[in-house]
C-alpha atoms as a PDB file:
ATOM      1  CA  UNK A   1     140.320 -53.813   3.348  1.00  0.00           C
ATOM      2  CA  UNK A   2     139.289 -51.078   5.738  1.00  0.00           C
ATOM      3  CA  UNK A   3     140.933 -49.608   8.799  1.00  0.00           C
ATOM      4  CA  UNK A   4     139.691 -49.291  12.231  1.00  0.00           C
ATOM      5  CA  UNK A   5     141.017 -47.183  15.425  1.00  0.00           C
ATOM      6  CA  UNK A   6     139.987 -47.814  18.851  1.00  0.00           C
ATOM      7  CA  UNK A   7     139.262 -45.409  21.948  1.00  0.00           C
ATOM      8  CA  UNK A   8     138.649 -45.865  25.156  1.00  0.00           C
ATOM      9  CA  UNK A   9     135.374 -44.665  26.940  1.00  0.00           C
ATOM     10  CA  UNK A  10     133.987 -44.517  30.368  1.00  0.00           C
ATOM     11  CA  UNK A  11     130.350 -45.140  31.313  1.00  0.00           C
ATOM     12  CA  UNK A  12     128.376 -44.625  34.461  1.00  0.00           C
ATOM     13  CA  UNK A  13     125.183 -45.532  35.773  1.00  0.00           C
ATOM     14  CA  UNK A  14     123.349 -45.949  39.302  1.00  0.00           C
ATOM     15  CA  UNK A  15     121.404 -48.905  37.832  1.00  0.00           C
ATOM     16  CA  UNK A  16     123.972 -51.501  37.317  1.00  0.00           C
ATOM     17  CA  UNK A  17     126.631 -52.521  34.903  1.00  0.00           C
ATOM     18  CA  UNK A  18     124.898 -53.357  32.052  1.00  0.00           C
ATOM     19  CA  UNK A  19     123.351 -49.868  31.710  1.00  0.00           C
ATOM     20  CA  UNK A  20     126.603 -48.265  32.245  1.00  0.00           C
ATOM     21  CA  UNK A  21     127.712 -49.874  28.946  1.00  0.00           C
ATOM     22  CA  UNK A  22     124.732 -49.401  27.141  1.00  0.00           C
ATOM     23  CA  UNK A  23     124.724 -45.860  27.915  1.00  0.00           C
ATOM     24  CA  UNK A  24     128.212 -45.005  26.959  1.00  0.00           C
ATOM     25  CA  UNK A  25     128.014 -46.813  23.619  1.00  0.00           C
ATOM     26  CA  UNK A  26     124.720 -44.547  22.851  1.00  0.00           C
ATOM     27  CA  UNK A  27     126.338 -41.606  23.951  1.00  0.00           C
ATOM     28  CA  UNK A  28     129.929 -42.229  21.427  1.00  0.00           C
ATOM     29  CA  UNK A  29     127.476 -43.393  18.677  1.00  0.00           C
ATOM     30  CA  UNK A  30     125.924 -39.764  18.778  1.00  0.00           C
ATOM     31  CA  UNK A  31     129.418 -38.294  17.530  1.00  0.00           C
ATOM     32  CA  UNK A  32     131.130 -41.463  16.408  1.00  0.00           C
ATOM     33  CA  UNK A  33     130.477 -43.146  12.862  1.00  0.00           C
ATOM     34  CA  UNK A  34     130.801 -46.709  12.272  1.00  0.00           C
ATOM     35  CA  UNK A  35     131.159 -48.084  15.444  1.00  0.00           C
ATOM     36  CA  UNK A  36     132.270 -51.592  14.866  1.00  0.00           C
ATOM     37  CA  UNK A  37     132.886 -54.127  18.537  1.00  0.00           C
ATOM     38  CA  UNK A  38     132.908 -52.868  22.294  1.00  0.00           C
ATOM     39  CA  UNK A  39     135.091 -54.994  24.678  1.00  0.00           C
ATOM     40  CA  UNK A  40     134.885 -53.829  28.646  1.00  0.00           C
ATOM     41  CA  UNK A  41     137.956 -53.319  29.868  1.00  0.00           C
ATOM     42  CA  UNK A  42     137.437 -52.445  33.798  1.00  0.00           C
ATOM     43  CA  UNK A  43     134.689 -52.509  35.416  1.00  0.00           C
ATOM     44  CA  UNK A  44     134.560 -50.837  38.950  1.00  0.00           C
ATOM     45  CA  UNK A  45     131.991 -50.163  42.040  1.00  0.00           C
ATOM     46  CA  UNK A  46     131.301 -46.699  43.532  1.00  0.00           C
ATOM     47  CA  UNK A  47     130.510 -47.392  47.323  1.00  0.00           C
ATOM     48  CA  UNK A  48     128.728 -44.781  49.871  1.00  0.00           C
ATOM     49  CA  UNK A  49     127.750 -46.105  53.003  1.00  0.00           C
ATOM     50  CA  UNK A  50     128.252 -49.766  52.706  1.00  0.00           C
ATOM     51  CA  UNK A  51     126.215 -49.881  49.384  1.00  0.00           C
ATOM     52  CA  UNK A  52     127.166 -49.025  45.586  1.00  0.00           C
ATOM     53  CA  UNK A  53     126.175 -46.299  44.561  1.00  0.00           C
ATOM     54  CA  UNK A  54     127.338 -46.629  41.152  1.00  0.00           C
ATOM     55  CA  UNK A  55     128.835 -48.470  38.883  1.00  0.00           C
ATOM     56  CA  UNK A  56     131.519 -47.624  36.293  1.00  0.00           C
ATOM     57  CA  UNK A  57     132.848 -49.585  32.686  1.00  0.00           C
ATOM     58  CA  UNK A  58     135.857 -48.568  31.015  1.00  0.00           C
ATOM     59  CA  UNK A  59     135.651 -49.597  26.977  1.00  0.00           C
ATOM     60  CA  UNK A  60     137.636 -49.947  24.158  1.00  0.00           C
ATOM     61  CA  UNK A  61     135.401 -49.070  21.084  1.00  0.00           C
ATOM     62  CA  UNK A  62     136.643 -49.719  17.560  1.00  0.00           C
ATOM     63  CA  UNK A  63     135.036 -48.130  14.542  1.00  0.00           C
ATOM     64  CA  UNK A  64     136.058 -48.568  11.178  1.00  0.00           C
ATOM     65  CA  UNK A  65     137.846 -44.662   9.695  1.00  0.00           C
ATOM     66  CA  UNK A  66     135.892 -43.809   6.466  1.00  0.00           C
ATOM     67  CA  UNK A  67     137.722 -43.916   3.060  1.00  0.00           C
END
């Protein structure tokens, strides 16, 4: 049986929201071992003169704590 803790992570990225999340999962995998499942929380919309400018995901990473 293993254990597994979960933290929450924010990602941002001018190119849409599907970058945003891939970029702040390779950023926590730099300093976080055994990432297990990503679910977005929130996603949100940065606007600046009647156009996003960027958009934001808040996630909930789990990863498994090491025996």
């Amino acid at each position: 049986m293993s254990t597994g803790r979960v933290i929450e992570i924010t990602g941002e990225s001018p190119v849409g929201f599907q970058d945003a999340i891939e970029q702040a999962i390779g950023r926590a995998a730099i300093t976080v071992r055994r990432l297990e499942s990503a679910w977005v929380k929130e996603q949100r919309v940065s606007i600046v003169d009647g156009a996003i400018s960027t958009y934001q995901v808040n996630l909930l990473l789990t990863f498994v704590l090491e025996e």
